[in-house]
Structures are given as structure tokens and as C-alpha cells.
C-alpha atoms as a PDB file:
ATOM      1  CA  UNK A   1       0.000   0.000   0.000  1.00  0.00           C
ATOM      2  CA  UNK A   2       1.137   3.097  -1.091  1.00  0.00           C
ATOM      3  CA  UNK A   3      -0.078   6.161   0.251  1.00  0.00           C
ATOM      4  CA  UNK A   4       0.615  10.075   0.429  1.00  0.00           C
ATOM      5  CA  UNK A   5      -0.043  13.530  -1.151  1.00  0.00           C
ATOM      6  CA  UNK A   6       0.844  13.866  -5.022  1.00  0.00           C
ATOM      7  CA  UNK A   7       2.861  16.411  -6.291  1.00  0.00           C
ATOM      8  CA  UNK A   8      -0.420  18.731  -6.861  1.00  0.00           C
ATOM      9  CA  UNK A   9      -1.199  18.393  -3.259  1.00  0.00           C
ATOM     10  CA  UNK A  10      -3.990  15.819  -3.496  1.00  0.00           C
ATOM     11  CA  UNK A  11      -4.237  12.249  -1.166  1.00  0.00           C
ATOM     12  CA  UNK A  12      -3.910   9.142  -2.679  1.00  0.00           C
ATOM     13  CA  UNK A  13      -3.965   5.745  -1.174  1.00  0.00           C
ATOM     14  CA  UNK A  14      -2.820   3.472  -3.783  1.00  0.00           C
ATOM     15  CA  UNK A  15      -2.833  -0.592  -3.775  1.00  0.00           C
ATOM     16  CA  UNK A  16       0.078  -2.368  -5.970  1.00  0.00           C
ATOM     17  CA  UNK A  17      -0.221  -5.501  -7.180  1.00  0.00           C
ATOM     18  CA  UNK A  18       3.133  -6.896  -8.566  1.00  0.00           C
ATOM     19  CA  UNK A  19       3.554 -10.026 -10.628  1.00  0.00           C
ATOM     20  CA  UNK A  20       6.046 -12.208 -12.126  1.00  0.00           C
ATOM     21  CA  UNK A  21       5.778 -14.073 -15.063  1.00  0.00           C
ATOM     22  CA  UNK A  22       6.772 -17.219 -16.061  1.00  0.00           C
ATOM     23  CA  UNK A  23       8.604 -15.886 -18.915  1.00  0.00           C
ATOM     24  CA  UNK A  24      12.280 -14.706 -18.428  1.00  0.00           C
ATOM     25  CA  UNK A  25      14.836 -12.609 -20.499  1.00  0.00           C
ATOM     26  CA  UNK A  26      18.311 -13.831 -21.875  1.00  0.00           C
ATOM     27  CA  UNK A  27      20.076 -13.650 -18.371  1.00  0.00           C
ATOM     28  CA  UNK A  28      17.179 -15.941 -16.878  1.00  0.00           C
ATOM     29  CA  UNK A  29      15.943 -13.191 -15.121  1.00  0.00           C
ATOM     30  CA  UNK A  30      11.693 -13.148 -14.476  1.00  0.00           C
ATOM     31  CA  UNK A  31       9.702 -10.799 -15.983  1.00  0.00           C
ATOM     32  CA  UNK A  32       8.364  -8.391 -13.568  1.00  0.00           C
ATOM     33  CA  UNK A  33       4.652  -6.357 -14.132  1.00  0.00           C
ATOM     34  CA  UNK A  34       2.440  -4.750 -11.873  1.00  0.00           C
ATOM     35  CA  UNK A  35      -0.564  -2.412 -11.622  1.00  0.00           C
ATOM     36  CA  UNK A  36      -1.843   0.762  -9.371  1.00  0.00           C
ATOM     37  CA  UNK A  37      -5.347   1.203  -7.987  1.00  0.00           C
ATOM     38  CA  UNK A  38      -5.679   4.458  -6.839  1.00  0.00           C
ATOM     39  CA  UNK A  39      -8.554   3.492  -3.867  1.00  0.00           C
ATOM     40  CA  UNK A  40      -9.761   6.995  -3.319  1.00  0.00           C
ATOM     41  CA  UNK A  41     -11.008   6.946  -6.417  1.00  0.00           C
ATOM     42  CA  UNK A  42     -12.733   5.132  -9.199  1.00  0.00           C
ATOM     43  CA  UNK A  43     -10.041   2.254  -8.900  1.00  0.00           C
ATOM     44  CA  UNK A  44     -11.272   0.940  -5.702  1.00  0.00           C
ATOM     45  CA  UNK A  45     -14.483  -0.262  -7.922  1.00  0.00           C
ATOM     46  CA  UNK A  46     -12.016  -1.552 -10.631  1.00  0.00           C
ATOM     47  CA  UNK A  47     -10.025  -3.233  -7.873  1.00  0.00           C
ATOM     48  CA  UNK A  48     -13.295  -5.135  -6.608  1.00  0.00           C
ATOM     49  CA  UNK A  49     -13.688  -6.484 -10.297  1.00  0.00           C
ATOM     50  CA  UNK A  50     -10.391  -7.299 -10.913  1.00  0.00           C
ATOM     51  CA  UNK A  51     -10.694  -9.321  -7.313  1.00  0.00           C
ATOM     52  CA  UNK A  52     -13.858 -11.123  -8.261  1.00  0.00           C
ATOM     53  CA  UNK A  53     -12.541 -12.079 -11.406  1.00  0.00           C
ATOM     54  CA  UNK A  54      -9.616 -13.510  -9.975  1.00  0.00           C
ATOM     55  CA  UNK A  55     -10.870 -15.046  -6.773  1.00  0.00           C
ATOM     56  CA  UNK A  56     -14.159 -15.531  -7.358  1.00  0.00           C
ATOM     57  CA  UNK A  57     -15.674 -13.414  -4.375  1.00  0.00           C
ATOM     58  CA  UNK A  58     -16.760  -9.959  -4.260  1.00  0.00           C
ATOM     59  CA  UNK A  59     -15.535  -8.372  -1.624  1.00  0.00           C
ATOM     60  CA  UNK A  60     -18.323  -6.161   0.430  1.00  0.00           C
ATOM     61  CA  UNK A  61     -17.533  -2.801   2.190  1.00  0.00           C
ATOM     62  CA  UNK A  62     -16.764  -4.684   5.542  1.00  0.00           C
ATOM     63  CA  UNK A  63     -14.619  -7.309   3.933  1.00  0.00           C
ATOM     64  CA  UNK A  64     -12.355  -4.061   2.798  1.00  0.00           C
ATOM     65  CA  UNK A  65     -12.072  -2.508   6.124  1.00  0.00           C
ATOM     66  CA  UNK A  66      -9.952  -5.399   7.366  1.00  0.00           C
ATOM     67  CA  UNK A  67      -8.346  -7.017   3.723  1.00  0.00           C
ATOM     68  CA  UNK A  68      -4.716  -7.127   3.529  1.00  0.00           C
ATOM     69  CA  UNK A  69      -3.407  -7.721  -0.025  1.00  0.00           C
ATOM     70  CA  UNK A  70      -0.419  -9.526   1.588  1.00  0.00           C
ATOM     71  CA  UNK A  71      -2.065 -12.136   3.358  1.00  0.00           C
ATOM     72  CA  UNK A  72      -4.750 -13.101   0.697  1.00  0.00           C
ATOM     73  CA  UNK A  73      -2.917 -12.617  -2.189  1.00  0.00           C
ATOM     74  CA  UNK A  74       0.954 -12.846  -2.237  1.00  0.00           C
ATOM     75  CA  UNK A  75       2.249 -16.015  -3.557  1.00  0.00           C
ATOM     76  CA  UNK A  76      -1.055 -17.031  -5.365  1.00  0.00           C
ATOM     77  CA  UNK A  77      -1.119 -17.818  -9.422  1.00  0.00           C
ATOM     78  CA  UNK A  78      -2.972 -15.495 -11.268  1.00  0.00           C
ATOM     79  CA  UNK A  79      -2.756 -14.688 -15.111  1.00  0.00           C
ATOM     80  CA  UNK A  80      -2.470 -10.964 -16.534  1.00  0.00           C
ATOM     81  CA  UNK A  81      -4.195 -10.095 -19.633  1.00  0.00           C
ATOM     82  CA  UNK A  82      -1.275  -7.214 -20.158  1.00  0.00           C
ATOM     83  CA  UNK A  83      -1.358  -4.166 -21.971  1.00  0.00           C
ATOM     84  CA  UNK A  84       2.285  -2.634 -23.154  1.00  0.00           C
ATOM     85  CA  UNK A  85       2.178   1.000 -22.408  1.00  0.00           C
ATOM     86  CA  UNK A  86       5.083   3.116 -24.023  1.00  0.00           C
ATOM     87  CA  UNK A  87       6.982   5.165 -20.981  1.00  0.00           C
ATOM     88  CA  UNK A  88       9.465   7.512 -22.596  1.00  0.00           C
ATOM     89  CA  UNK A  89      11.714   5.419 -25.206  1.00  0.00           C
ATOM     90  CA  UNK A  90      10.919   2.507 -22.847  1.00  0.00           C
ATOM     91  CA  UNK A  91       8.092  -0.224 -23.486  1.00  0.00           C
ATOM     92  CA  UNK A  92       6.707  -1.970 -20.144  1.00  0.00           C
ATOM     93  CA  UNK A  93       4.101  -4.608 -19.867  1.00  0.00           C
ATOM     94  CA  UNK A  94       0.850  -3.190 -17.641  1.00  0.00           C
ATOM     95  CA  UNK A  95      -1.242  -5.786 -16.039  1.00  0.00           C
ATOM     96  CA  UNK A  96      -5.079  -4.425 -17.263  1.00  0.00           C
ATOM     97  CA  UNK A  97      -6.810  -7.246 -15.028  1.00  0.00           C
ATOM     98  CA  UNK A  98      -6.313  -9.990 -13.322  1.00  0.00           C
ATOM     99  CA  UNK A  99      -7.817 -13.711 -14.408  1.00  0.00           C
ATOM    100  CA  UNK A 100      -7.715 -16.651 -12.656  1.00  0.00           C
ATOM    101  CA  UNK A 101      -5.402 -19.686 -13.347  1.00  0.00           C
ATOM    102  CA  UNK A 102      -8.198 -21.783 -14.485  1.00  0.00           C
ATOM    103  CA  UNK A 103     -10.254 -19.424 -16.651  1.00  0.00           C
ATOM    104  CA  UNK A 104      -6.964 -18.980 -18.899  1.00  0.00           C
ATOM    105  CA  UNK A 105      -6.379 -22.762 -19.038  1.00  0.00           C
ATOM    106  CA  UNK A 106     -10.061 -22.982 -20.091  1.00  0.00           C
ATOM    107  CA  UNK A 107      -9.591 -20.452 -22.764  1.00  0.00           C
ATOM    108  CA  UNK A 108      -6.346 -21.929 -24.121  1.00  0.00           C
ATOM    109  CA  UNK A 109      -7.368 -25.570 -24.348  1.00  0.00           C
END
């Protein structure tokens, strides 16, 4: 959880969600990707699909007073349907939502 003022003075409370693909470069190195849900704002709804989608369970208001990210959702497989956003000369992968493990399996075979 990241959280703060921006540099025009406004709050943000942001949840990050990193990933790491099974794919790797030339030194063997994993793939890293992640995506930003600014919950002060519209991304906390976005957030609540992206966690249904993925788990399977909505989460109500009382179940997001108490959730912690780390504990329900580090370590868990989970498949990205990326987006590749250009940043600068630089091209990074974006995670647009998350999908679970056996939806993508589904899809593929």
C-alpha cells in the first residue's frame, strides 16, 4: 500500500499488485509487471472487479475494512491479460486485469 499527497497536493492511497511471469529474459531473469489502484477513487471499484474475477468473491464494504493484499494474495497464481504502455523510449508490460489460473487454461485448451 502506497499512500501520500501527489505532487499537486492531493491524497492518494494506492494498492500495488506486482507479478512475475513465467517468462524470463536472456540472463534468466523473471519478468516483472504490476498495476496501481488508486482506492480513493474510481479504482477501488475496478479493484473489486479485478478481485472477483480472480478469486471468485466480491468483496463487500466490511470485507475491505480489514483485507490485507499480503495475506490473501501474495504467492497465489494469477494470469495478466497485459497491456504494453510506451513510458518515454521505454516499453513496459501493464497488467489491465487480473484472471484466474483456471479461466486462462479454459480459454487456451
Amino acid at each position: 500500500m502506497a499512500c501520500g499527497k501527489n505532487e499537486d497536493g492531493n491524497d492518494y492511497k494506492d494498492l500495488v499488485l506486482t507479478g512475475e511471469l513465467d517468462a524470463t529474459d536472456k540472463t534468466g531473469k523473471k519478468y516483472r509487471v504490476q498495476k496501481r489502484y488508486n482506492l480513493l477513487g474510481r479504482g477501488l471499484g475496478i479493484f473489486r472487479n479485478d478481485y472477483k474475477s480472480w478469486s471468485g468473491r466480491k468483496l463487500k464494504d466490511q470485507d475491505l475494512v480489514a483485507f490485507d493484499a499480503e495475506k490473501l494474495m501474495k504467492g497465489q497464481r494469477a494470469t495478466f491479460d497485459i497491456k504494453l504502455k510506451k513510458e518515454g523510449k521505454e516499453i513496459e508490460a501493464v497488467i489491465q486485469r487480473l484472471l484466474p489460473v483456471a479461466a486462462a487454461a479454459q480459454a487456451t485448451g
